[in-house]
PDB file of N, CA and C in Angstrom:
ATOM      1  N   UNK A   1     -14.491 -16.144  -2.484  1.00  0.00           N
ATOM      2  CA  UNK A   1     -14.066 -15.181  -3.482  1.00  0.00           C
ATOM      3  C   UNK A   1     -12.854 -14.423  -2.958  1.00  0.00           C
ATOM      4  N   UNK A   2     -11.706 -14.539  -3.885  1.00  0.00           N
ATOM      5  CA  UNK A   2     -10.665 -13.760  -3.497  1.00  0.00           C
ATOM      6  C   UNK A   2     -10.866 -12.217  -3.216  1.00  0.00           C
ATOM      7  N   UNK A   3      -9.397 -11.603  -2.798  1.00  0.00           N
ATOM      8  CA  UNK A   3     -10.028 -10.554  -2.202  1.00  0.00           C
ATOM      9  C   UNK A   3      -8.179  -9.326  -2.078  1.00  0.00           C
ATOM     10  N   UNK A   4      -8.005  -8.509  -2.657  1.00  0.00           N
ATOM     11  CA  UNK A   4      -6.926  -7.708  -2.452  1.00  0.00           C
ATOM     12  C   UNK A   4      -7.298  -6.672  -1.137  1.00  0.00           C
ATOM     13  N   UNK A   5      -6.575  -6.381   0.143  1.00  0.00           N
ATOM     14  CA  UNK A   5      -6.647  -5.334   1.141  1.00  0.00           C
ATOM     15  C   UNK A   5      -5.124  -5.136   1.567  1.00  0.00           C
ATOM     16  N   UNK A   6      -5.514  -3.805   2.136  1.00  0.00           N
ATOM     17  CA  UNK A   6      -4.205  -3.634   2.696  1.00  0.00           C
ATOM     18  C   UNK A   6      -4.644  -2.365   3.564  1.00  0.00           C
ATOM     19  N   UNK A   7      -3.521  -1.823   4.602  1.00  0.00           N
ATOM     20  CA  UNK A   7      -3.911  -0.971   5.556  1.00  0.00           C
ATOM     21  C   UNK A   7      -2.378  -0.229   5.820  1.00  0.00           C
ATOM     22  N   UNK A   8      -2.011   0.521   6.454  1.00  0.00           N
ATOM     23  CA  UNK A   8      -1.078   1.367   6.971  1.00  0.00           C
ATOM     24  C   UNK A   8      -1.093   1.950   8.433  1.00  0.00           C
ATOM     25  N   UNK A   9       0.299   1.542   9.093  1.00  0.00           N
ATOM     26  CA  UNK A   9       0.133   1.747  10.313  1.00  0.00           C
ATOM     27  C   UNK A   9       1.211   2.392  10.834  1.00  0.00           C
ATOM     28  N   UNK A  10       1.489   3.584  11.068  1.00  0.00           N
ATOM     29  CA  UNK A  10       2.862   4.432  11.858  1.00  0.00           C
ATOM     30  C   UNK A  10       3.833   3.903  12.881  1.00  0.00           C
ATOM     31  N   UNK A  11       4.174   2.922  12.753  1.00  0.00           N
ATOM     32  CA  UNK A  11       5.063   2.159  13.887  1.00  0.00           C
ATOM     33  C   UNK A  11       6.067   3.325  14.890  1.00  0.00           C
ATOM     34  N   UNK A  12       6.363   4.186  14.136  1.00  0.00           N
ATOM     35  CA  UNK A  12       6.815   5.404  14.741  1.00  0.00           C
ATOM     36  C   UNK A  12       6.270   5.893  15.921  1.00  0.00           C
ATOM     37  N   UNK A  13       5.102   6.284  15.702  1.00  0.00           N
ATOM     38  CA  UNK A  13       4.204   7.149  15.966  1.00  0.00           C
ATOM     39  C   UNK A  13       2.827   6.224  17.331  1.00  0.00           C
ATOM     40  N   UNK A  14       3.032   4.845  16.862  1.00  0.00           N
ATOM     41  CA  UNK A  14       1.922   4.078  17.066  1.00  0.00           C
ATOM     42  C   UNK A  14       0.718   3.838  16.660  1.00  0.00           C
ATOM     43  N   UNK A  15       0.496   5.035  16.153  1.00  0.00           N
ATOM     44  CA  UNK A  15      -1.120   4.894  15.557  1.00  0.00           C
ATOM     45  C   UNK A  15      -1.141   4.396  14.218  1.00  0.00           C
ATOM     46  N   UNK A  16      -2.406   4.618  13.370  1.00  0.00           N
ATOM     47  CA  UNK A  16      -2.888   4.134  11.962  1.00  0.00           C
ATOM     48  C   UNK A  16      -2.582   5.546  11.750  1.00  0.00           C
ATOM     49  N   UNK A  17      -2.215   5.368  10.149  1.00  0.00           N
ATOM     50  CA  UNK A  17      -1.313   6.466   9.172  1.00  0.00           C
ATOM     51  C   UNK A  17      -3.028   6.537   8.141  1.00  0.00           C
ATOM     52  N   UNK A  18      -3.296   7.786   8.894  1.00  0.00           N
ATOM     53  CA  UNK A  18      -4.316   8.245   7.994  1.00  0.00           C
ATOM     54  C   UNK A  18      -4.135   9.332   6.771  1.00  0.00           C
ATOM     55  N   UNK A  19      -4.671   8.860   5.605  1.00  0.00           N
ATOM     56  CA  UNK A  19      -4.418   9.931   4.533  1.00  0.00           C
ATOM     57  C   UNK A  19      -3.309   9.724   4.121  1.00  0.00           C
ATOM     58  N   UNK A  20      -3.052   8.597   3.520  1.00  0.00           N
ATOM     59  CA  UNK A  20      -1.787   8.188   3.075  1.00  0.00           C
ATOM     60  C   UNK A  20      -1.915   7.570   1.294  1.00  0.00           C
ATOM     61  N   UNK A  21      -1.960   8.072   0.715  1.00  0.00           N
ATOM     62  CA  UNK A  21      -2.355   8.029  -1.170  1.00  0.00           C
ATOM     63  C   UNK A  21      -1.746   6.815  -1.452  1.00  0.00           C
ATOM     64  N   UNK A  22      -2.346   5.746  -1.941  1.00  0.00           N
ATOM     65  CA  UNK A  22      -1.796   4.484  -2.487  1.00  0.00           C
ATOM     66  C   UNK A  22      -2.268   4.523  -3.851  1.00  0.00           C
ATOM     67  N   UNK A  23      -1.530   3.824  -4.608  1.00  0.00           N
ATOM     68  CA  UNK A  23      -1.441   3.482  -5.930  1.00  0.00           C
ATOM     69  C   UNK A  23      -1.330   2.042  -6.416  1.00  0.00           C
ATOM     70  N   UNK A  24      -2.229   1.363  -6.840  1.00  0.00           N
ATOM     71  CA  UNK A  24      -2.411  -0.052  -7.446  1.00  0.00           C
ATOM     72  C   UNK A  24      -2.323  -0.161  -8.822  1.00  0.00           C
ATOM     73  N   UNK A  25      -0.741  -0.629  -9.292  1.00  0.00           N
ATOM     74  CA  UNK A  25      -0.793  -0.929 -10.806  1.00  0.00           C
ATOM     75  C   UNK A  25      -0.509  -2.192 -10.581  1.00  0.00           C
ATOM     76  N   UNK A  26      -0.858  -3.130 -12.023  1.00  0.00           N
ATOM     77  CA  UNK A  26      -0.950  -4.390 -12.478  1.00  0.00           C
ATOM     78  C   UNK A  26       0.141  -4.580 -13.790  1.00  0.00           C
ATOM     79  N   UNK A  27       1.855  -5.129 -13.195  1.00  0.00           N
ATOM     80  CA  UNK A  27       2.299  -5.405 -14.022  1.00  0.00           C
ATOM     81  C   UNK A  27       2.323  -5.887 -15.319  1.00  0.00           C
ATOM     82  N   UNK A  28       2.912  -5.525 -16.570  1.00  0.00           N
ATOM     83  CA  UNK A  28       2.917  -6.479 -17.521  1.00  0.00           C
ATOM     84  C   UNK A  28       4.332  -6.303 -18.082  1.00  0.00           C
ATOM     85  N   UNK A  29       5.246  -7.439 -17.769  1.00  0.00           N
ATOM     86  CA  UNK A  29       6.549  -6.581 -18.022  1.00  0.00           C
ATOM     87  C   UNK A  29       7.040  -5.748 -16.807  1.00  0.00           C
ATOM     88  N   UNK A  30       7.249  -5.182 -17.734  1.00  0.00           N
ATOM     89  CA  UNK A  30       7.716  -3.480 -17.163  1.00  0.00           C
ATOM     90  C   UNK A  30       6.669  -2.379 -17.046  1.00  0.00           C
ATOM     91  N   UNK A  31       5.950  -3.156 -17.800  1.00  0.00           N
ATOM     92  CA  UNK A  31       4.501  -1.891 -18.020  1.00  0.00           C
ATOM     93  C   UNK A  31       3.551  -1.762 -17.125  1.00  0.00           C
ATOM     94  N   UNK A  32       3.659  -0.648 -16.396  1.00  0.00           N
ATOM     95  CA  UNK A  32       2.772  -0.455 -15.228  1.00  0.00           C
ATOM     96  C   UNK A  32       1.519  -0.278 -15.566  1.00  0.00           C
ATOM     97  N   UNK A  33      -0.067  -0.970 -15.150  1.00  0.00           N
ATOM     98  CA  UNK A  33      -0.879  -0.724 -15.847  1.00  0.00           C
ATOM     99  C   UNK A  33      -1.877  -0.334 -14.389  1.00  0.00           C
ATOM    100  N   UNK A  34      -1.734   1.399 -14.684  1.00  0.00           N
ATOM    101  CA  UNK A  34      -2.797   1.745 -13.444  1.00  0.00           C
ATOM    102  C   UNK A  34      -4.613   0.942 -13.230  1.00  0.00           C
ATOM    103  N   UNK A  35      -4.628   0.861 -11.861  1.00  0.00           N
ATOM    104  CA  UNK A  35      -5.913  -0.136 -11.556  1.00  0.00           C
ATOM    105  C   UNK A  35      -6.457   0.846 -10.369  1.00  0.00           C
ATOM    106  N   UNK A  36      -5.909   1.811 -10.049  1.00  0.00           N
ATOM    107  CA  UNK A  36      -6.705   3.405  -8.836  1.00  0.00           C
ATOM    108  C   UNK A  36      -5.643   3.440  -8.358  1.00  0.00           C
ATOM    109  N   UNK A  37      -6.138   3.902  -6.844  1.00  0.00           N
ATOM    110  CA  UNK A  37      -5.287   5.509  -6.277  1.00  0.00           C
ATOM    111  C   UNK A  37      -6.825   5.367  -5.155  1.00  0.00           C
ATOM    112  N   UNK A  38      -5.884   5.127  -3.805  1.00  0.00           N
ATOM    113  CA  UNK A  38      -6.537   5.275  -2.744  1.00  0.00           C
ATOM    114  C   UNK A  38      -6.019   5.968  -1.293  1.00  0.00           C
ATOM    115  N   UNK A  39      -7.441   6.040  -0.768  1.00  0.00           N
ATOM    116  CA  UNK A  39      -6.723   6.899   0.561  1.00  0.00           C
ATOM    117  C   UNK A  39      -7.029   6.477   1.878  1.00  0.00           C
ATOM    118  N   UNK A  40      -5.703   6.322   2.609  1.00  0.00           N
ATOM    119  CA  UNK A  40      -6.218   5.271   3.597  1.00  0.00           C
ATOM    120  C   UNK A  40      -7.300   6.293   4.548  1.00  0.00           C
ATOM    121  N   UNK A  41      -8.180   5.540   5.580  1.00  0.00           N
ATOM    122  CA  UNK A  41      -9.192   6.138   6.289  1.00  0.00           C
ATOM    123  C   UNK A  41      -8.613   6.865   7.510  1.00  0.00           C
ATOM    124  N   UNK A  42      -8.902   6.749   8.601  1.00  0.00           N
ATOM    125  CA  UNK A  42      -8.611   7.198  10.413  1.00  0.00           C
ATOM    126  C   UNK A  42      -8.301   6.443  10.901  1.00  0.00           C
ATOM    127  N   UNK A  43      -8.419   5.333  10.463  1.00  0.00           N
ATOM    128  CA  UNK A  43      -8.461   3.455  11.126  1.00  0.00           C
ATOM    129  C   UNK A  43      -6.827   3.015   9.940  1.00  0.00           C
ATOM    130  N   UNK A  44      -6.500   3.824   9.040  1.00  0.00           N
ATOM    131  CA  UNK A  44      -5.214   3.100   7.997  1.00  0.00           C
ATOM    132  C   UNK A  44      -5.209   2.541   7.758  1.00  0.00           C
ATOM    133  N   UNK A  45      -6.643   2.378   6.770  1.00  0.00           N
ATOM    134  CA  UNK A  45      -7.074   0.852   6.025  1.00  0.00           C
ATOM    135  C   UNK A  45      -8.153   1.926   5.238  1.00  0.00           C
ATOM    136  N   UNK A  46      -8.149   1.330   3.147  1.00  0.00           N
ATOM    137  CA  UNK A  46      -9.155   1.715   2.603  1.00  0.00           C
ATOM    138  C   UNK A  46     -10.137   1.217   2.678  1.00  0.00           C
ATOM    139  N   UNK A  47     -11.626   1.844   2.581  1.00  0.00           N
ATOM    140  CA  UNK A  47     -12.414   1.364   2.780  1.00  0.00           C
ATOM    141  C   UNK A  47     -13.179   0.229   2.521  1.00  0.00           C
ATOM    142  N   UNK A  48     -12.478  -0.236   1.212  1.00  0.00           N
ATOM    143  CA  UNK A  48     -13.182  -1.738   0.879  1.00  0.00           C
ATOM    144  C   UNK A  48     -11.923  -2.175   0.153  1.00  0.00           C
ATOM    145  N   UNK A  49     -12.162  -3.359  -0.305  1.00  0.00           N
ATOM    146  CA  UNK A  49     -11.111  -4.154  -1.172  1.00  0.00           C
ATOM    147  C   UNK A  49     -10.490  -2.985  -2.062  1.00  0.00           C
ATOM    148  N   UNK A  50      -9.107  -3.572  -2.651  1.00  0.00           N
ATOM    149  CA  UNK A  50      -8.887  -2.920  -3.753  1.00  0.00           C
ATOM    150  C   UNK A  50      -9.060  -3.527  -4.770  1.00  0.00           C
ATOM    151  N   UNK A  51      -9.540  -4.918  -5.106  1.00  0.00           N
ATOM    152  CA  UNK A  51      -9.363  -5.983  -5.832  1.00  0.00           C
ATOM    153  C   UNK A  51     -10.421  -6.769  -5.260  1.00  0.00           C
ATOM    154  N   UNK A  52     -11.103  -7.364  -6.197  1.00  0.00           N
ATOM    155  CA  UNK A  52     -11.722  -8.006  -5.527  1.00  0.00           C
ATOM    156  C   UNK A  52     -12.612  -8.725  -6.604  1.00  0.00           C
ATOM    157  N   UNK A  53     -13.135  -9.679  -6.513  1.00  0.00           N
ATOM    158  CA  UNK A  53     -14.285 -10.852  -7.446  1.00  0.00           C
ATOM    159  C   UNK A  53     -13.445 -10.893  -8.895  1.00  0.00           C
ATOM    160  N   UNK A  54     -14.076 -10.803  -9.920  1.00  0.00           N
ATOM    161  CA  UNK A  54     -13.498 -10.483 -11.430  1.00  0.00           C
ATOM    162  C   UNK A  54     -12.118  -9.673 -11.617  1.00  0.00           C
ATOM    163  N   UNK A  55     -12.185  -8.922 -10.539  1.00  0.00           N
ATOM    164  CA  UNK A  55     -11.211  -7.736 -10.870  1.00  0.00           C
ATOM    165  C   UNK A  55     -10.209  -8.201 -10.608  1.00  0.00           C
ATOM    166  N   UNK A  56      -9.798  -9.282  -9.328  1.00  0.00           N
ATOM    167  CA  UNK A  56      -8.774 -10.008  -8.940  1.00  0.00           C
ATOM    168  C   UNK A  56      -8.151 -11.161  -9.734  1.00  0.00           C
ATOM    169  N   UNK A  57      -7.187 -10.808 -10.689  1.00  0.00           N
ATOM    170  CA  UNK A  57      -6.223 -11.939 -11.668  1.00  0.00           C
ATOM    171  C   UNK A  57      -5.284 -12.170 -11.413  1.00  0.00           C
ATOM    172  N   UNK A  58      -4.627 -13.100 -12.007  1.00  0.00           N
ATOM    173  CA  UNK A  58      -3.648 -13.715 -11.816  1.00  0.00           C
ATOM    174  C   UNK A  58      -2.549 -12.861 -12.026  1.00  0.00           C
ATOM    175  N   UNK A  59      -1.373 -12.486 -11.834  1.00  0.00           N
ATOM    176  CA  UNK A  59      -0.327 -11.524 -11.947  1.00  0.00           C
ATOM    177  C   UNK A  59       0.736 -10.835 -11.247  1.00  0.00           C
ATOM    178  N   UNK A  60       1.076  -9.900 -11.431  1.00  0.00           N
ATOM    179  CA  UNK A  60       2.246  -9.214 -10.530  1.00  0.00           C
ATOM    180  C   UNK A  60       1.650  -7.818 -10.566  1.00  0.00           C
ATOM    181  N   UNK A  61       1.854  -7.539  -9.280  1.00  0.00           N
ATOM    182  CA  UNK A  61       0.974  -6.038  -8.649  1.00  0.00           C
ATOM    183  C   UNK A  61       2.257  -5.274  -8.192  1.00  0.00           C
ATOM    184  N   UNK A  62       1.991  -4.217  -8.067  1.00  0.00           N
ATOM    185  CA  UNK A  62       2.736  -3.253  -6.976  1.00  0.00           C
ATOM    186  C   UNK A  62       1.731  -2.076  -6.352  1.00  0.00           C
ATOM    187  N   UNK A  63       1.771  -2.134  -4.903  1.00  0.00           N
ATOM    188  CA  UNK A  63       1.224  -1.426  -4.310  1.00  0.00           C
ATOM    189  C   UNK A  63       2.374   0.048  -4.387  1.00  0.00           C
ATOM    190  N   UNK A  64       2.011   1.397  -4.709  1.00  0.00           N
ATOM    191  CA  UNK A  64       3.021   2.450  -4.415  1.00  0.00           C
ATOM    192  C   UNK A  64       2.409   3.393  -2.907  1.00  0.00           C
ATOM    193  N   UNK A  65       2.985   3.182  -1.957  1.00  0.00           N
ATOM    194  CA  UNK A  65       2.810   3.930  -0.556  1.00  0.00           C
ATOM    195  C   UNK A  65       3.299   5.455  -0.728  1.00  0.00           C
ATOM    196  N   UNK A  66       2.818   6.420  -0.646  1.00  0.00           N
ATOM    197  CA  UNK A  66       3.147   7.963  -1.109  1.00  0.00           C
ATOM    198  C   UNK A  66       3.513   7.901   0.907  1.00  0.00           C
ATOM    199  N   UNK A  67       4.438   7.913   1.431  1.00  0.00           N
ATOM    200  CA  UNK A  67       4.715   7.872   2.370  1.00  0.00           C
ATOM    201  C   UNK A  67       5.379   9.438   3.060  1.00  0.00           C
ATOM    202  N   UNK A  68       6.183   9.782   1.821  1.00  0.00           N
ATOM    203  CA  UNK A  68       6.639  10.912   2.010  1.00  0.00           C
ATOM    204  C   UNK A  68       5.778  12.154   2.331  1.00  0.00           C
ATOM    205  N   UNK A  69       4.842  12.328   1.459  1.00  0.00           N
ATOM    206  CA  UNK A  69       3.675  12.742   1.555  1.00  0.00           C
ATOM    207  C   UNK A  69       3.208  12.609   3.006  1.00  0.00           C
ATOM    208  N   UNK A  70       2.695  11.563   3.353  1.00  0.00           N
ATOM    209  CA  UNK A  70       2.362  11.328   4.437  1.00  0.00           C
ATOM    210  C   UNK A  70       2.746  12.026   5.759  1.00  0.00           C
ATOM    211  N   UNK A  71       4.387  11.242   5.780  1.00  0.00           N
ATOM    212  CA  UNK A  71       5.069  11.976   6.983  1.00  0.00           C
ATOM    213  C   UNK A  71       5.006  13.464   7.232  1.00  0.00           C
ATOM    214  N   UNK A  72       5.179  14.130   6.097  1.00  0.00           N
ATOM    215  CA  UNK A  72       5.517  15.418   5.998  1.00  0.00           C
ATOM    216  C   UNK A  72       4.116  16.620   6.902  1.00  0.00           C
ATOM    217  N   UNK A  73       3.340  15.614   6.079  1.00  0.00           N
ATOM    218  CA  UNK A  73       1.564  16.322   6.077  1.00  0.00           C
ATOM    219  C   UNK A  73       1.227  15.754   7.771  1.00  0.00           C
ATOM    220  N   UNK A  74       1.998  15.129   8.557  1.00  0.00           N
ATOM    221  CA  UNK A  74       1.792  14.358   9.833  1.00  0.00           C
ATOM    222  C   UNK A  74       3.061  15.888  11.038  1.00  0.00           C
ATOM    223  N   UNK A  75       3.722  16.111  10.148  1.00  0.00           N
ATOM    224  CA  UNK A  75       4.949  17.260  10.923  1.00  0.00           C
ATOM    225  C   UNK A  75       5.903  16.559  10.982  1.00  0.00           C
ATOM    226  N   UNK A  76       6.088  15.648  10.127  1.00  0.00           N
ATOM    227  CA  UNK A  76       7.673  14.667  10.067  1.00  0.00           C
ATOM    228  C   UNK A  76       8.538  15.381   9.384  1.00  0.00           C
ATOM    229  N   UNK A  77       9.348  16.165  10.125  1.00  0.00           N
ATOM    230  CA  UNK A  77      11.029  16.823   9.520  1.00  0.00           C
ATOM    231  C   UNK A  77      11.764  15.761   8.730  1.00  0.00           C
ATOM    232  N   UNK A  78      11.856  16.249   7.286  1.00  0.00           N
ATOM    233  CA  UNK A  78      12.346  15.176   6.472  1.00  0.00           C
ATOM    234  C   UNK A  78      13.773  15.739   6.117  1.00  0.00           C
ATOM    235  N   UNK A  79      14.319  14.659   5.371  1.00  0.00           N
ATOM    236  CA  UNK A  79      15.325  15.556   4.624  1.00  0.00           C
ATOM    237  C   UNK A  79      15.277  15.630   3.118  1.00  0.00           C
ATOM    238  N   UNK A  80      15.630  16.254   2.600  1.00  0.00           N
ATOM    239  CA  UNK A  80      15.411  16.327   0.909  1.00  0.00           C
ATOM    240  C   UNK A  80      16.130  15.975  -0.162  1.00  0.00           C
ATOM    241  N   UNK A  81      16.417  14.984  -0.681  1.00  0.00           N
ATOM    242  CA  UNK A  81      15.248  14.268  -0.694  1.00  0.00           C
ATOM    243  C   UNK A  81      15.109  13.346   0.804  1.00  0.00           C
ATOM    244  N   UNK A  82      13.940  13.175   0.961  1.00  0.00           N
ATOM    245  CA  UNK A  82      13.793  12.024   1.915  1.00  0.00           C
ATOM    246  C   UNK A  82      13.951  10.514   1.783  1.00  0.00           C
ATOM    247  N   UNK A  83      14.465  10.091   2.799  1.00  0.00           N
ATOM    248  CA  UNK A  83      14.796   8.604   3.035  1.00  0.00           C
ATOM    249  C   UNK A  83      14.353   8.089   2.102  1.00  0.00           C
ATOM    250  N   UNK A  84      12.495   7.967   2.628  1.00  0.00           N
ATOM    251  CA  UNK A  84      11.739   7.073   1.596  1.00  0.00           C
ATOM    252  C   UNK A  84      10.996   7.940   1.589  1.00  0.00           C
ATOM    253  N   UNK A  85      10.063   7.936   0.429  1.00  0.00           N
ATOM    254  CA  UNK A  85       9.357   9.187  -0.625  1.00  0.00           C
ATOM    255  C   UNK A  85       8.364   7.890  -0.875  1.00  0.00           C
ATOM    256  N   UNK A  86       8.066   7.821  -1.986  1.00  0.00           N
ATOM    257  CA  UNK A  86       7.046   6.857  -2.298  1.00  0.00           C
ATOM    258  C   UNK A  86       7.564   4.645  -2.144  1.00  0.00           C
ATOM    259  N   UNK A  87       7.112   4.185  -1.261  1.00  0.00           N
ATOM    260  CA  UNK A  87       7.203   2.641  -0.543  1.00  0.00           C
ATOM    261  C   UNK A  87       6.308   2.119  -1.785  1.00  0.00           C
ATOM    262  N   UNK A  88       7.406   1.174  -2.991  1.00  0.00           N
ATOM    263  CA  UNK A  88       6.838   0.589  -3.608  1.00  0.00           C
ATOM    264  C   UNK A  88       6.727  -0.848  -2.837  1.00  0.00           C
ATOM    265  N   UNK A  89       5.681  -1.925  -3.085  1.00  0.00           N
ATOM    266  CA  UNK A  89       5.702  -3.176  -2.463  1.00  0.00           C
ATOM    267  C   UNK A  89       5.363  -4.201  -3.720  1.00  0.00           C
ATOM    268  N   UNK A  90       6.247  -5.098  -4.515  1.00  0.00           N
ATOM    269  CA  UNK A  90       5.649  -5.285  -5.641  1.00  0.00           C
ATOM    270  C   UNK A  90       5.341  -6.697  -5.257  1.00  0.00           C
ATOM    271  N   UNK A  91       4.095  -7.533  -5.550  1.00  0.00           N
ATOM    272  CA  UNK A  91       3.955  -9.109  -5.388  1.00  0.00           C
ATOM    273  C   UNK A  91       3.004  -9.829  -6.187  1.00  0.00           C
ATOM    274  N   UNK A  92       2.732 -10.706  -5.811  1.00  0.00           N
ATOM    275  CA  UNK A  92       1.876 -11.681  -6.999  1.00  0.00           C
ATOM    276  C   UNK A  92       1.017 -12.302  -6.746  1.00  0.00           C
ATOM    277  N   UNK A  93      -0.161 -12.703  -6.897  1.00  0.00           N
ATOM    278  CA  UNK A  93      -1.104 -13.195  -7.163  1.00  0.00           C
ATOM    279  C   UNK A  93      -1.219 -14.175  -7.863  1.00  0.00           C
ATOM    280  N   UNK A  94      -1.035 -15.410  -7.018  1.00  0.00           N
ATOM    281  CA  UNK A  94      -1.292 -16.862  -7.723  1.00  0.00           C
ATOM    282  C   UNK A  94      -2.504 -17.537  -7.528  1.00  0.00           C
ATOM    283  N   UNK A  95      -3.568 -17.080  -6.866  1.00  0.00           N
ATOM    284  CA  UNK A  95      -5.067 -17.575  -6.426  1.00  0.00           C
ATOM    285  C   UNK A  95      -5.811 -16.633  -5.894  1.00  0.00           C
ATOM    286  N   UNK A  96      -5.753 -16.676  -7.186  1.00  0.00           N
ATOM    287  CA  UNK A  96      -7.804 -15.641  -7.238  1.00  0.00           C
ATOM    288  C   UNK A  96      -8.581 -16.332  -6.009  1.00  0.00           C
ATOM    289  N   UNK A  97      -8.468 -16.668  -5.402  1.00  0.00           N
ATOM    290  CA  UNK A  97      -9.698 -17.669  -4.598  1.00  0.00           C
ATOM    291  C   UNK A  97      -9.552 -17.204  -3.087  1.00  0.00           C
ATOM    292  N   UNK A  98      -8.406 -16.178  -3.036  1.00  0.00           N
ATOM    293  CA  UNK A  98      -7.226 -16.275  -1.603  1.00  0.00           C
ATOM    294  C   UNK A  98      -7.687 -14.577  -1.656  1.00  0.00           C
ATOM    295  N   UNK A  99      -7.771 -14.740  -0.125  1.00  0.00           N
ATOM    296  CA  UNK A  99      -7.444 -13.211   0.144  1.00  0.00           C
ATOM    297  C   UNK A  99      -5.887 -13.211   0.172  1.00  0.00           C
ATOM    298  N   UNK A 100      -5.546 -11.758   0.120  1.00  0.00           N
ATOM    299  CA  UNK A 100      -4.229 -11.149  -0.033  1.00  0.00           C
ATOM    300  C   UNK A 100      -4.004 -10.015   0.882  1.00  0.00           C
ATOM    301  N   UNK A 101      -3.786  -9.683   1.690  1.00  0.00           N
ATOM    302  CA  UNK A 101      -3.523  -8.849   2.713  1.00  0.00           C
ATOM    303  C   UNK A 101      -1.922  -8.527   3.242  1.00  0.00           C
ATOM    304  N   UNK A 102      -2.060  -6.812   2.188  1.00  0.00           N
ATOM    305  CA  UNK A 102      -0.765  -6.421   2.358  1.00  0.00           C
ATOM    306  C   UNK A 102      -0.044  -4.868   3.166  1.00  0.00           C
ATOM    307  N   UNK A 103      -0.033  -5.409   3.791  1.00  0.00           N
ATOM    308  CA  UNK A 103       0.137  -4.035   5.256  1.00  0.00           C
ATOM    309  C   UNK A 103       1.462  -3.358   4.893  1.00  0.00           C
ATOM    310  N   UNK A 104       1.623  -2.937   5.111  1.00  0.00           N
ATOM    311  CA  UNK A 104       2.648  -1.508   5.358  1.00  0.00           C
ATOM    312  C   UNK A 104       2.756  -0.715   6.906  1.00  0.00           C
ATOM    313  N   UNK A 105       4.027  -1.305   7.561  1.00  0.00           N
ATOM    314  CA  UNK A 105       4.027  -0.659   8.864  1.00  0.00           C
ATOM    315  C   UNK A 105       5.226   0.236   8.646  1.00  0.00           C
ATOM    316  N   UNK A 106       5.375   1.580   8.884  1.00  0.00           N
ATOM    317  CA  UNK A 106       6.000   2.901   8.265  1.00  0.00           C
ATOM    318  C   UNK A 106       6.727   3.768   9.205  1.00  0.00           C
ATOM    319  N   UNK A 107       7.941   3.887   9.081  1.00  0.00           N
ATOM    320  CA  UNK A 107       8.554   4.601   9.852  1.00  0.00           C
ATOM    321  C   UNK A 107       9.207   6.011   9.012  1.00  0.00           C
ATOM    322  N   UNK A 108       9.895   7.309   9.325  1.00  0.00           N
ATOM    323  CA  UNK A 108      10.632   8.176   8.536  1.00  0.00           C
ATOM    324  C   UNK A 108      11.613   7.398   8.363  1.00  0.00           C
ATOM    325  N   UNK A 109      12.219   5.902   8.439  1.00  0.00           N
ATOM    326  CA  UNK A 109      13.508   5.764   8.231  1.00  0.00           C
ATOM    327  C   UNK A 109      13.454   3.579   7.918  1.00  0.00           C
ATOM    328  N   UNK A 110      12.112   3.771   8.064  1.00  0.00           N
ATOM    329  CA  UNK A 110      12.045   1.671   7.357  1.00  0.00           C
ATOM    330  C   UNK A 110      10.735   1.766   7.158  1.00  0.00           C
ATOM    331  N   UNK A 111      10.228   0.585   6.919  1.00  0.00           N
ATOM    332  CA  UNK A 111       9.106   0.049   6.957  1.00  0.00           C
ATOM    333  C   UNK A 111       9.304  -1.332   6.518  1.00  0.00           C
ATOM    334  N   UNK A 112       8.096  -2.063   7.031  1.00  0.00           N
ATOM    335  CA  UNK A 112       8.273  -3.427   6.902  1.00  0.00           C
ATOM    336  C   UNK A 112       6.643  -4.100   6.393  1.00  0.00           C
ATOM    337  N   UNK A 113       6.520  -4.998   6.131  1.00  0.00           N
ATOM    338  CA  UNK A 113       5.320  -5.926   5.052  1.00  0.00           C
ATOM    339  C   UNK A 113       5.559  -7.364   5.345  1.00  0.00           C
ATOM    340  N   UNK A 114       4.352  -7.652   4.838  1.00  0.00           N
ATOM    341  CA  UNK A 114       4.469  -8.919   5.021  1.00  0.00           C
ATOM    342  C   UNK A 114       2.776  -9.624   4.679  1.00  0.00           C
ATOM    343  N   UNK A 115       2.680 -11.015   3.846  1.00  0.00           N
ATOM    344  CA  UNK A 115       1.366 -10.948   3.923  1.00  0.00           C
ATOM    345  C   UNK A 115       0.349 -11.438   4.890  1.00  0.00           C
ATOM    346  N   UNK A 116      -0.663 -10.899   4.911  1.00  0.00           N
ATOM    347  CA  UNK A 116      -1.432 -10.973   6.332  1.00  0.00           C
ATOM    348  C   UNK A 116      -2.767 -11.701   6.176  1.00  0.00           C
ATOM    349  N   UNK A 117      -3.450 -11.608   6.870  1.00  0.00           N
ATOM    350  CA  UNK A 117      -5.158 -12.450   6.418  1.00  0.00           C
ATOM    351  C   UNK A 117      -6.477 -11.380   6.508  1.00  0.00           C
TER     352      UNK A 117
END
């Protein structure tokens, strides 16, 4: 059974980026169609799938990373606006059958992705 996860990790900093607000909408178009709003744990990973059995379809997703948020609430001196503010990651889902594992490693000034297992 397929399976949507993802986690967050401070490459900056080294550690897992705890308390970091994610947002899972399910493209249609242009039309963002909210699916939750999560918060990563102590470990920078939510606690269970975000997607997962039935819930997992075929489509185009975007994960939104509230990053800005993050840094700020961590004592990261930003500038205003900041670099990056909210890390959209948008991708697709061609097999329900497949896990999908999509990380977010986060700096005040990049971040990088990629899919994982």
């Amino acid at each position: 059974m397929g399976r949507l996860t993802t986690h967050v990790l401070d490459s900056a900093q080294g550690k897992p980026a705890q308390g970091v607000r994610i947002e899972l909408v399910r493209l249609n178009g242009e039309v963002a169609l909210p699916l939750g709003t999560f918060v990563t744990n102590e470990d920078g990973r939510v606690d269970g799938p975000l997607l997962d059995g039935d819930s997992l379809t075929l489509g185009t997703y975007e994960l939104r990373f509230h990053a800005g948020d993050y840094l700020r609430g961590d004592g990261v001196s930003l500038s205003e606006p900041a670099f990056l503010d909210v890390v959209p990651i948008r991708f697709g889902i061609a097999d329900v059958n497949s896990h999908y594992h999509v990380p977010l490693l986060l700096s005040p000034y990049g971040y990088t992705t990629y899919r994982g297992s």
